[in-house]
PDB file of N, CA and C in Angstrom:
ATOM      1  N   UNK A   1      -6.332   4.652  20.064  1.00  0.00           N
ATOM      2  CA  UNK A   1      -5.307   5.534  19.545  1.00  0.00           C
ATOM      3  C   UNK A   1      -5.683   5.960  18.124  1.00  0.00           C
ATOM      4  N   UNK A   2      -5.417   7.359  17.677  1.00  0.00           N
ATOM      5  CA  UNK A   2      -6.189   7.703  16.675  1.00  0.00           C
ATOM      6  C   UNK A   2      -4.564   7.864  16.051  1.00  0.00           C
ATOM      7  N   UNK A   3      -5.003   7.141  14.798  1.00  0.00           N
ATOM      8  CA  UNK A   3      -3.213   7.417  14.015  1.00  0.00           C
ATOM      9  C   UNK A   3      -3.770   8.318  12.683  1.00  0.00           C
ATOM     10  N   UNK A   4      -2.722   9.276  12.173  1.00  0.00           N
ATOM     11  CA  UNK A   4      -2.705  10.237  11.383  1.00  0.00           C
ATOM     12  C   UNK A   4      -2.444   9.332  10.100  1.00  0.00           C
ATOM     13  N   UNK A   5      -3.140   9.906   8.778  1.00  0.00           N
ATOM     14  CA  UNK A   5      -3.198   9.591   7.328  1.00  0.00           C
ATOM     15  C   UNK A   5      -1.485   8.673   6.800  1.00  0.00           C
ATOM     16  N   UNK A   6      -0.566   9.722   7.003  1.00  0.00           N
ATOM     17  CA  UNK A   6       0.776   9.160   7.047  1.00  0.00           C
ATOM     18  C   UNK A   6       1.319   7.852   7.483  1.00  0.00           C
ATOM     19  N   UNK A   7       0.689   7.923   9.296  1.00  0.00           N
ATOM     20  CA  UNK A   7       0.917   6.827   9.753  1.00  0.00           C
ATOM     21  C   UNK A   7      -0.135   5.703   9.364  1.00  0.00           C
ATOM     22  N   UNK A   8      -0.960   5.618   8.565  1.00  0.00           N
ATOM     23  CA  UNK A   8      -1.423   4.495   7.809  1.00  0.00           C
ATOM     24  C   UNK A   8      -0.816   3.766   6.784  1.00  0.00           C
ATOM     25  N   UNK A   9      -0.435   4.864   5.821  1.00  0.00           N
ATOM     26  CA  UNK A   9       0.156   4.384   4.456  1.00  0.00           C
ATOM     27  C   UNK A   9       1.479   4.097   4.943  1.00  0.00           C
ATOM     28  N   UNK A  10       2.645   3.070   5.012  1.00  0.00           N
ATOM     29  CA  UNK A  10       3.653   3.845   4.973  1.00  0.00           C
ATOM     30  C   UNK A  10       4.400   4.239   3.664  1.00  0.00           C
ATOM     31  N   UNK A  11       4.270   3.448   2.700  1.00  0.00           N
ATOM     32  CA  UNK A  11       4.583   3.471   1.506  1.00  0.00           C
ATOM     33  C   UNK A  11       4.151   2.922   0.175  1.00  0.00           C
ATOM     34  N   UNK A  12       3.935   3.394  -1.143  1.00  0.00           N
ATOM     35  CA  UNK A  12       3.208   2.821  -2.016  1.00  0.00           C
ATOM     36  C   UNK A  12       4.752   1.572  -2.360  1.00  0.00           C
ATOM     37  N   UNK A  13       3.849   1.011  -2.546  1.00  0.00           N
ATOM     38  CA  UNK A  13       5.177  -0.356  -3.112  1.00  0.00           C
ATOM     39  C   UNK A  13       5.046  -0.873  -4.634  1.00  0.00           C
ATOM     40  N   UNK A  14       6.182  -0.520  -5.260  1.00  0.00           N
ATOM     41  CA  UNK A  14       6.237  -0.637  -7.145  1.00  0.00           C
ATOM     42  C   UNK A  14       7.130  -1.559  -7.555  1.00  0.00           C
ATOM     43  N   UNK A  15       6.061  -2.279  -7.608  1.00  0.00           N
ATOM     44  CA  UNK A  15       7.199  -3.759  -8.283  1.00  0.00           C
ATOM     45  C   UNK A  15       6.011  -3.543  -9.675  1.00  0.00           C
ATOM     46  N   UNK A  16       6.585  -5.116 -10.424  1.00  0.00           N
ATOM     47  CA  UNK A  16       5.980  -4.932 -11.760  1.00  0.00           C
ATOM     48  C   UNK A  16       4.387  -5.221 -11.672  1.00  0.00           C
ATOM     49  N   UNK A  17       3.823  -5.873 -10.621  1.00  0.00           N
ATOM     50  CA  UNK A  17       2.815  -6.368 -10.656  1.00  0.00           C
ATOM     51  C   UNK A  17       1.905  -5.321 -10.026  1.00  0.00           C
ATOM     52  N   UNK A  18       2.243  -4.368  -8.973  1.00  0.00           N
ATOM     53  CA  UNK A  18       1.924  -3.177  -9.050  1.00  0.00           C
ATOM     54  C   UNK A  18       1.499  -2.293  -9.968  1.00  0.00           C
ATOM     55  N   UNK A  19       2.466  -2.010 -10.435  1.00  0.00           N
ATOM     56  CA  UNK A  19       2.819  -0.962 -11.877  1.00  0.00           C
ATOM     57  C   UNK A  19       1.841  -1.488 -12.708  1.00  0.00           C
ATOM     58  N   UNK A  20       1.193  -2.923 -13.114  1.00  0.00           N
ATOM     59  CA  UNK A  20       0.628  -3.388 -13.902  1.00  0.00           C
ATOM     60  C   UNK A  20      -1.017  -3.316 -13.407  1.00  0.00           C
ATOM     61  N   UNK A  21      -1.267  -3.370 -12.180  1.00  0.00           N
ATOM     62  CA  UNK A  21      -2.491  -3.133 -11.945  1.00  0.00           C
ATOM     63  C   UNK A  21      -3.155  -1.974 -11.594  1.00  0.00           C
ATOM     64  N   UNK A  22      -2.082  -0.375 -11.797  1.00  0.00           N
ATOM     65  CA  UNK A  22      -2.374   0.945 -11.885  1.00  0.00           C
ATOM     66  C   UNK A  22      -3.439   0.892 -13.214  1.00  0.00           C
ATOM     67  N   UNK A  23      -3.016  -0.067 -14.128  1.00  0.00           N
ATOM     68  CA  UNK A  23      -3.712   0.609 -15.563  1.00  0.00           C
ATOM     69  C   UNK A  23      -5.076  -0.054 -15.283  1.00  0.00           C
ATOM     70  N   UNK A  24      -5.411  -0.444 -14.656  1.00  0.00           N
ATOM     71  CA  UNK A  24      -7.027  -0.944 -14.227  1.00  0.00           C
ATOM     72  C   UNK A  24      -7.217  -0.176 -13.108  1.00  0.00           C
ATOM     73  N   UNK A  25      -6.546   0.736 -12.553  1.00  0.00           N
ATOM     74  CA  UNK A  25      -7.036   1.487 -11.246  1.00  0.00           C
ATOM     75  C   UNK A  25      -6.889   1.008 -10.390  1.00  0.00           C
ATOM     76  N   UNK A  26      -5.672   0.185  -9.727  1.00  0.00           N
ATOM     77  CA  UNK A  26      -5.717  -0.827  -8.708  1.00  0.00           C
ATOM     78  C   UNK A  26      -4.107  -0.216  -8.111  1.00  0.00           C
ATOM     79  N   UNK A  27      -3.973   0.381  -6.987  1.00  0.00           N
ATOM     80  CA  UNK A  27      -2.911   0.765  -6.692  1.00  0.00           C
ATOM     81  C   UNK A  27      -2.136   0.190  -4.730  1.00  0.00           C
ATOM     82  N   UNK A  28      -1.173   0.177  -4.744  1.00  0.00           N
ATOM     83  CA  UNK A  28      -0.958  -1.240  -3.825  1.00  0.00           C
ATOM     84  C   UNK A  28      -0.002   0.108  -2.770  1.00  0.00           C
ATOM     85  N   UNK A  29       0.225  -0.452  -1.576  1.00  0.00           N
ATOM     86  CA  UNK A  29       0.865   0.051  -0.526  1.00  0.00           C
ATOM     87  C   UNK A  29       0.785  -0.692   0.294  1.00  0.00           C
ATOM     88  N   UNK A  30       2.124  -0.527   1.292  1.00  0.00           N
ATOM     89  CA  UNK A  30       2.668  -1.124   2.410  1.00  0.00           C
ATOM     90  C   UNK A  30       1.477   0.148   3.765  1.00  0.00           C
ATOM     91  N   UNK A  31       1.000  -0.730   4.683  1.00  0.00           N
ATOM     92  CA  UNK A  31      -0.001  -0.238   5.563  1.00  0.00           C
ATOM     93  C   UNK A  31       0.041  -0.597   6.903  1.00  0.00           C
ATOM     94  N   UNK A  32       0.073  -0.030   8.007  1.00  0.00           N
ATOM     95  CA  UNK A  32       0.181   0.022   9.488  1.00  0.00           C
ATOM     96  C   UNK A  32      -0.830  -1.439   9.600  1.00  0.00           C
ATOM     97  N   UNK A  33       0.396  -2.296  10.195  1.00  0.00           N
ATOM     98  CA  UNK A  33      -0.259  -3.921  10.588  1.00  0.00           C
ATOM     99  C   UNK A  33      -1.873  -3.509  11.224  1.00  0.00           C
ATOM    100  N   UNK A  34      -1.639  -2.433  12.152  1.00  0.00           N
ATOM    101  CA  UNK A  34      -3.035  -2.609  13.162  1.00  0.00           C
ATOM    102  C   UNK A  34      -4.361  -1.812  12.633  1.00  0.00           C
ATOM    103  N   UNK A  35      -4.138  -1.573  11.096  1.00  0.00           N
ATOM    104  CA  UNK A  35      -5.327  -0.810  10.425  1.00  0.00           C
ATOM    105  C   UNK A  35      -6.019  -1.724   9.690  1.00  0.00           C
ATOM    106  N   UNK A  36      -7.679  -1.135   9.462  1.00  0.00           N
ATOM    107  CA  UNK A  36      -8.679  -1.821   9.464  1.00  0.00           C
ATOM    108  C   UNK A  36      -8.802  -0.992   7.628  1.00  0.00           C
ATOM    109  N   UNK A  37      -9.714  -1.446   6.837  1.00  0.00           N
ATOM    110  CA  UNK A  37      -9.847  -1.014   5.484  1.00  0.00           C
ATOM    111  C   UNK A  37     -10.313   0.212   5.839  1.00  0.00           C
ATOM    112  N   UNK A  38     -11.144   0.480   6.596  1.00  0.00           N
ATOM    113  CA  UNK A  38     -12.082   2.035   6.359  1.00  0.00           C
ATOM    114  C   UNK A  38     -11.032   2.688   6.627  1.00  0.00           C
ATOM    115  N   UNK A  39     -10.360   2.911   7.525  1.00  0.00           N
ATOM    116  CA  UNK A  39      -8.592   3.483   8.248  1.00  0.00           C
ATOM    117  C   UNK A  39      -8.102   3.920   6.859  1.00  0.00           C
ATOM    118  N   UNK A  40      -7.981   2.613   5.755  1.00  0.00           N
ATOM    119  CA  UNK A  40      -6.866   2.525   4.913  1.00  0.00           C
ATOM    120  C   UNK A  40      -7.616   3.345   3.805  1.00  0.00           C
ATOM    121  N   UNK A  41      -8.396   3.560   3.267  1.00  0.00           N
ATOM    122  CA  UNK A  41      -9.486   3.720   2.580  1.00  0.00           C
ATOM    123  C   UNK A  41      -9.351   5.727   3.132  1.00  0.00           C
ATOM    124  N   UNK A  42      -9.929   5.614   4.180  1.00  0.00           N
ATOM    125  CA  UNK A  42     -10.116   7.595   4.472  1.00  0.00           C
ATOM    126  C   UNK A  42      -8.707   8.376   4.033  1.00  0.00           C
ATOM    127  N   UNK A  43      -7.664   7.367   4.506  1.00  0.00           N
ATOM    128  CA  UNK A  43      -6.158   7.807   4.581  1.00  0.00           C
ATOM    129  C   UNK A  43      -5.848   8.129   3.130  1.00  0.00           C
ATOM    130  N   UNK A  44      -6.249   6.887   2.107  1.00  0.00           N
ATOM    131  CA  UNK A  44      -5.825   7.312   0.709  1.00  0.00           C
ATOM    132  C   UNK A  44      -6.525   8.673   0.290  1.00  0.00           C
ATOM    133  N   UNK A  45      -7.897   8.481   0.708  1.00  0.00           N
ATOM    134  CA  UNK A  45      -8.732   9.764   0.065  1.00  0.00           C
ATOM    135  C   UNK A  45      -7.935  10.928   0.751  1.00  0.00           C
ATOM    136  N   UNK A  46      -7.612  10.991   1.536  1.00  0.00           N
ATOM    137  CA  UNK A  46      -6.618  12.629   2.738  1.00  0.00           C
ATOM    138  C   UNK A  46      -5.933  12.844   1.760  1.00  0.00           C
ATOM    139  N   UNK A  47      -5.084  11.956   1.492  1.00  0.00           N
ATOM    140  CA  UNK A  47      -3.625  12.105   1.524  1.00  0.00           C
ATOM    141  C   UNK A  47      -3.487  13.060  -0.403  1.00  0.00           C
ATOM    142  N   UNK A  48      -4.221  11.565  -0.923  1.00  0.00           N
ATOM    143  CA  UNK A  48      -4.032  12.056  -2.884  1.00  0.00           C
ATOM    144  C   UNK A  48      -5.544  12.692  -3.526  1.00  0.00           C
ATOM    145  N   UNK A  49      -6.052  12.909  -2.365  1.00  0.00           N
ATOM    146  CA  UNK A  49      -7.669  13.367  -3.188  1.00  0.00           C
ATOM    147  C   UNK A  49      -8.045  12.589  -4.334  1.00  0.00           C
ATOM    148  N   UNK A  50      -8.391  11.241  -4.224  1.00  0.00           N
ATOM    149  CA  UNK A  50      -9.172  10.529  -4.722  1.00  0.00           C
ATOM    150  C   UNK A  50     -10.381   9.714  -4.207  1.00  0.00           C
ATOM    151  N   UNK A  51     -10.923   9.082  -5.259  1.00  0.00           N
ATOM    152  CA  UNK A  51     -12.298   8.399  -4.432  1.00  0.00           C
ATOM    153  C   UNK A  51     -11.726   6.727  -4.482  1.00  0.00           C
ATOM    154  N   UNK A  52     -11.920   6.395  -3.582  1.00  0.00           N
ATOM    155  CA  UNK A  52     -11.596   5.089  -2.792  1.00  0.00           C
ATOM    156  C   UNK A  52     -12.580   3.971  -3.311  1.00  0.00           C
ATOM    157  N   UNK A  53     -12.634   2.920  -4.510  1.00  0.00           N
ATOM    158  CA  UNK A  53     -13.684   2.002  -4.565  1.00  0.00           C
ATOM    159  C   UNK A  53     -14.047   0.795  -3.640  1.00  0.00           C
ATOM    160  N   UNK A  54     -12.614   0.243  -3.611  1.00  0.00           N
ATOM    161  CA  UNK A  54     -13.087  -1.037  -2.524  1.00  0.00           C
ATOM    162  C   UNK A  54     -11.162  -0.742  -2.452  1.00  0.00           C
ATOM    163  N   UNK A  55     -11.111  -1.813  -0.867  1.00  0.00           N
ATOM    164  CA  UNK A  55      -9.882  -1.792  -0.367  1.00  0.00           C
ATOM    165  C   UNK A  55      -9.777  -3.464  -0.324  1.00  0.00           C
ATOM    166  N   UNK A  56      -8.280  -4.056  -0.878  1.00  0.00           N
ATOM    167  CA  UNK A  56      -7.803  -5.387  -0.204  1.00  0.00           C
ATOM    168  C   UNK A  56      -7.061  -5.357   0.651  1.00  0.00           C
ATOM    169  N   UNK A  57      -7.123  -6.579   2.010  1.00  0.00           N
ATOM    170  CA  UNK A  57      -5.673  -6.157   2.694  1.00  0.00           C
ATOM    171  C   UNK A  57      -5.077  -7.829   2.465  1.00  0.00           C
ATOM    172  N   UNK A  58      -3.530  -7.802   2.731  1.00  0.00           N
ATOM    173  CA  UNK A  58      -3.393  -8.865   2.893  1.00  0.00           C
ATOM    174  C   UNK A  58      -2.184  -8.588   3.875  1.00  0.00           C
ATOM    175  N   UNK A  59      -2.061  -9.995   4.763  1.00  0.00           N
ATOM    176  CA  UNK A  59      -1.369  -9.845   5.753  1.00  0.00           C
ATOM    177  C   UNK A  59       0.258 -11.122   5.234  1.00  0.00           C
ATOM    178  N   UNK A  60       0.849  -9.951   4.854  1.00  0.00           N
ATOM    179  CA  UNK A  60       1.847 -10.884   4.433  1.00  0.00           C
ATOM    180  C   UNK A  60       3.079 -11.230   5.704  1.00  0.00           C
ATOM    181  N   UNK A  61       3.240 -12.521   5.685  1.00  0.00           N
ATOM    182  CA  UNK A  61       4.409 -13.381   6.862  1.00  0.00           C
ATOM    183  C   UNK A  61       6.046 -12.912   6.426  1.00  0.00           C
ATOM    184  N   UNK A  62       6.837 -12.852   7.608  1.00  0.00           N
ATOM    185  CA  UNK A  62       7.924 -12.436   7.193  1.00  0.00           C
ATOM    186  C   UNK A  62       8.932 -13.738   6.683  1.00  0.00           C
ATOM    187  N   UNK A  63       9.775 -13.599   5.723  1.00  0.00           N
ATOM    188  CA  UNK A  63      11.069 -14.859   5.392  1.00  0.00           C
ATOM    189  C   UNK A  63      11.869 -14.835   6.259  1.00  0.00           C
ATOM    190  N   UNK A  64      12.039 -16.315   6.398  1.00  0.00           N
ATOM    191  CA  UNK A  64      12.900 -16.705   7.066  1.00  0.00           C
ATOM    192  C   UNK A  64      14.349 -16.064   6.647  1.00  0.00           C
ATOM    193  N   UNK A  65      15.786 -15.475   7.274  1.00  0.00           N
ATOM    194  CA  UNK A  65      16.807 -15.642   6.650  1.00  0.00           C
ATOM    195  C   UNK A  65      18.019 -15.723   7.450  1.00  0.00           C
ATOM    196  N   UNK A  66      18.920 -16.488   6.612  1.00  0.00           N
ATOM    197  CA  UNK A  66      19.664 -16.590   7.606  1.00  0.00           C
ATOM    198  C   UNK A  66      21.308 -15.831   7.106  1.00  0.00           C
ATOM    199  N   UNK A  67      22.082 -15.318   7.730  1.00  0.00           N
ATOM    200  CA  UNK A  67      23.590 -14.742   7.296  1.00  0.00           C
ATOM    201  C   UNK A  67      24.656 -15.499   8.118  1.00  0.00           C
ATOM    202  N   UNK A  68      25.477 -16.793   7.285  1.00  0.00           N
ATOM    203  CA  UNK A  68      26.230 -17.427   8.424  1.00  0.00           C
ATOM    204  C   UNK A  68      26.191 -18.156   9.140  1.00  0.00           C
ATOM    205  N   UNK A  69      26.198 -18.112  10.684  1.00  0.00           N
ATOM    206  CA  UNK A  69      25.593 -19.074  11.107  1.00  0.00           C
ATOM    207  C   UNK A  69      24.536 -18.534  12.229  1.00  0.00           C
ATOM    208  N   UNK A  70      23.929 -17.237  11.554  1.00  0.00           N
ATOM    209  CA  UNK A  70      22.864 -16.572  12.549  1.00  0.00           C
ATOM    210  C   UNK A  70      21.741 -16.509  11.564  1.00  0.00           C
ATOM    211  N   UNK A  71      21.056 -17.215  12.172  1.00  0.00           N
ATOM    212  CA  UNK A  71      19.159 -17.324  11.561  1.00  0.00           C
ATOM    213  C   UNK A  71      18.735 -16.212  11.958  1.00  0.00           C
ATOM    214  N   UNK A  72      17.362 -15.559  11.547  1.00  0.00           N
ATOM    215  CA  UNK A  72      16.604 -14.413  11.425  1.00  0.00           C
ATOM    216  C   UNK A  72      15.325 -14.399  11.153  1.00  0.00           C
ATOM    217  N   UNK A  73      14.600 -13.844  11.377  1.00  0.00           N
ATOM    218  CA  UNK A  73      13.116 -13.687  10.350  1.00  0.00           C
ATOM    219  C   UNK A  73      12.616 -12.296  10.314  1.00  0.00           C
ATOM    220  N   UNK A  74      12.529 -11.865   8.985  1.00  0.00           N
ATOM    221  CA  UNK A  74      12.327 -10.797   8.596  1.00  0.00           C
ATOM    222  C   UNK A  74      10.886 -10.267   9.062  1.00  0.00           C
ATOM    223  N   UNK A  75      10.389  -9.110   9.332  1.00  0.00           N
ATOM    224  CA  UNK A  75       9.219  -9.216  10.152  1.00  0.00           C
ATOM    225  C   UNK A  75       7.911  -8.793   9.419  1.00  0.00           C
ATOM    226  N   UNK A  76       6.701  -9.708   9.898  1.00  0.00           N
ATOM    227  CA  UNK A  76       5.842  -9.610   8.870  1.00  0.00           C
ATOM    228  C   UNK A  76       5.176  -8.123   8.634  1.00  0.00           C
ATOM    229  N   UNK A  77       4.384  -8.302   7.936  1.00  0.00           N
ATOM    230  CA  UNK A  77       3.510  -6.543   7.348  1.00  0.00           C
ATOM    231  C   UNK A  77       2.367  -6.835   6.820  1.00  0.00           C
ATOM    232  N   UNK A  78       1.577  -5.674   6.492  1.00  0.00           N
ATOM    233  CA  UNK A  78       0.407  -5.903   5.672  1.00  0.00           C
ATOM    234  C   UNK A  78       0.498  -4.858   4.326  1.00  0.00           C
ATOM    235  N   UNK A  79      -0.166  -5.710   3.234  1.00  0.00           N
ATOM    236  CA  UNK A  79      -0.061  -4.725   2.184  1.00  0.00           C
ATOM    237  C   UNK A  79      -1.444  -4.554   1.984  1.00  0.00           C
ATOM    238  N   UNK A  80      -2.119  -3.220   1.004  1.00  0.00           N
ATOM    239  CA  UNK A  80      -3.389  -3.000   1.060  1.00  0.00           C
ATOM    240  C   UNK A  80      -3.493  -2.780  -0.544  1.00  0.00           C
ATOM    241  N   UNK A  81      -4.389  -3.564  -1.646  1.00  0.00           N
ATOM    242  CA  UNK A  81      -4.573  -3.104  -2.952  1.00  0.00           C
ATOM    243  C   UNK A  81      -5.655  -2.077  -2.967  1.00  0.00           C
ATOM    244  N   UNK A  82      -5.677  -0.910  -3.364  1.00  0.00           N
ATOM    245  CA  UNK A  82      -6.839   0.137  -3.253  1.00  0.00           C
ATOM    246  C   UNK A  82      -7.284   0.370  -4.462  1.00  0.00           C
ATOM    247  N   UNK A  83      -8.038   0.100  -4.951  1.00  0.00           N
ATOM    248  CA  UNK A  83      -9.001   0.684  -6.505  1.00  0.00           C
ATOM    249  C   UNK A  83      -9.892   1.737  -6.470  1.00  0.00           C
ATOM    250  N   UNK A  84      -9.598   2.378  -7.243  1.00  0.00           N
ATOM    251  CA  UNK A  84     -10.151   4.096  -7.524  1.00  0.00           C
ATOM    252  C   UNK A  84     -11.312   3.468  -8.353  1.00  0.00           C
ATOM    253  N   UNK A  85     -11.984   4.731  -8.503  1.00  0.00           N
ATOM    254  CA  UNK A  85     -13.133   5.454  -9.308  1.00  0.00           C
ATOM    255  C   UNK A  85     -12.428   5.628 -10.759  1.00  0.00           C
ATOM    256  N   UNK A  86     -13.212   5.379 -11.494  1.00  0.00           N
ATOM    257  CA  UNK A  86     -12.879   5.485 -13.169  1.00  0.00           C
ATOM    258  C   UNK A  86     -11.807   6.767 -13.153  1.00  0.00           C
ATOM    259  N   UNK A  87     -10.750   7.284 -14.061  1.00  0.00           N
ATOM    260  CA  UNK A  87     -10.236   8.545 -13.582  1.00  0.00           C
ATOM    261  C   UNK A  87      -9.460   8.970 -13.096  1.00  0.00           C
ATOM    262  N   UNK A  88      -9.690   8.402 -12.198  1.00  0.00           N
ATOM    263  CA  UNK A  88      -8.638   8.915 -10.666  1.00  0.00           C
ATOM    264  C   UNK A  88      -7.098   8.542 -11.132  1.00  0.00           C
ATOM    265  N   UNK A  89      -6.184   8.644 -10.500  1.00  0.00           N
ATOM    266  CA  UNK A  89      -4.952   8.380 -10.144  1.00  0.00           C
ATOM    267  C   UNK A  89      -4.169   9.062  -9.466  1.00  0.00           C
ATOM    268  N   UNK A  90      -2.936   7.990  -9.353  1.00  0.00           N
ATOM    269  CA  UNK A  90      -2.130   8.267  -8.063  1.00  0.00           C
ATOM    270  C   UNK A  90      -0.981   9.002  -8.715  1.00  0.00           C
ATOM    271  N   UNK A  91      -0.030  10.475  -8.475  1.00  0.00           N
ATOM    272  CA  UNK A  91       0.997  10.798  -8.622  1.00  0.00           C
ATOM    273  C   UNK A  91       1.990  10.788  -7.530  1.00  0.00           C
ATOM    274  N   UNK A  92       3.145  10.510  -7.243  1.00  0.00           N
ATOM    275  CA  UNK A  92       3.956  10.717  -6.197  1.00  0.00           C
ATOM    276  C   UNK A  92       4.971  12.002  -6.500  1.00  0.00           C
ATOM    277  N   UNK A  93       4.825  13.130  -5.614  1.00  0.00           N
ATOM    278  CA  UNK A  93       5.716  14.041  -5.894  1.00  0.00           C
ATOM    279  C   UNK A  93       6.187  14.549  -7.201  1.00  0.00           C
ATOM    280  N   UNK A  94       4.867  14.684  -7.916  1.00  0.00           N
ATOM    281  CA  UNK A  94       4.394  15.111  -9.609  1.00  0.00           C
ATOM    282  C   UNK A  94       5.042  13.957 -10.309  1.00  0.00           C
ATOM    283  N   UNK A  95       5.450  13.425 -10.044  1.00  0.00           N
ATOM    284  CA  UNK A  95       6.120  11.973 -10.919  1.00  0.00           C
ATOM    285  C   UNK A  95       5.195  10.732 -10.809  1.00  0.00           C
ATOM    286  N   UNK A  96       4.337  10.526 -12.031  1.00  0.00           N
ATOM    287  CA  UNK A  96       3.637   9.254 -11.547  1.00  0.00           C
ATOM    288  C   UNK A  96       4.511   8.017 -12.260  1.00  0.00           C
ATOM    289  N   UNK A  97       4.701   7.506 -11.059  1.00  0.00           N
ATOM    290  CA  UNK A  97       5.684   6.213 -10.853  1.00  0.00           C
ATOM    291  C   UNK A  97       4.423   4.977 -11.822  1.00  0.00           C
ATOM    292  N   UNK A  98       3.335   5.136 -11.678  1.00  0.00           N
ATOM    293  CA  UNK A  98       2.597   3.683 -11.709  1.00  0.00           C
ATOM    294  C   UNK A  98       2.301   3.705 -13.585  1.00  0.00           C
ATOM    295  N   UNK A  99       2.616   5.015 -14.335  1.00  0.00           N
ATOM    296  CA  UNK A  99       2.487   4.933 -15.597  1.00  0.00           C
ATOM    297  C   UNK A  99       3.697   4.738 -16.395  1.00  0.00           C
ATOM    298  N   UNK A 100       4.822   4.671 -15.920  1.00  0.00           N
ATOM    299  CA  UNK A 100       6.692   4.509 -16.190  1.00  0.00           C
ATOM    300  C   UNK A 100       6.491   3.091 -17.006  1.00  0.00           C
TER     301      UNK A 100
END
């Protein structure tokens, strides 16, 4: 199954530790469990026209939670850290979130 640029990324994710590793060129997103780095890697270059240095993935487990007396588990995901080329950066919808 060939999945489209979109359906790779689903979302860049901005917490502080994020936000903090933009200023070294290191930019983080939530990524389709069943994608491989090169996948994650072509998709960033489509999507923001940048050059792609190396890709991390990590496969994060979902928390347990419970409301009451009904248990749950939140369901796991993968996140991907992507580092650019000297230069580069990421804007979202002319607003760059990762320099705020």
């Amino acid at each position: 199954m060939i999945l489209e640029a979109r359906d790779i990324i689903k979302r860049p994710l901005v917490t502080e530790k994020s936000v903090d590793g933009a200023s070294i060129h290191k930019y983080t997103f939530e990524v389709n469990p069943g994608v491989n780095k090169i996948q994650i890697r072509k998709a960033v270059e489509e999507i923001f026209g940048v050059k792609v240095i190396k890709v991390n993935t990590i496969n994060v487990k979902g928390k347990r939670r419970g409301f009451g007396r009904v248990r749950g588990k939140m369901s796991d995901w993968k996140k991907a850290i992507v580092t650019l080329r000297e230069g580069d950066k990421i804007e979202l919808d002319g607003i760059d979130y990762f320099e705020m």
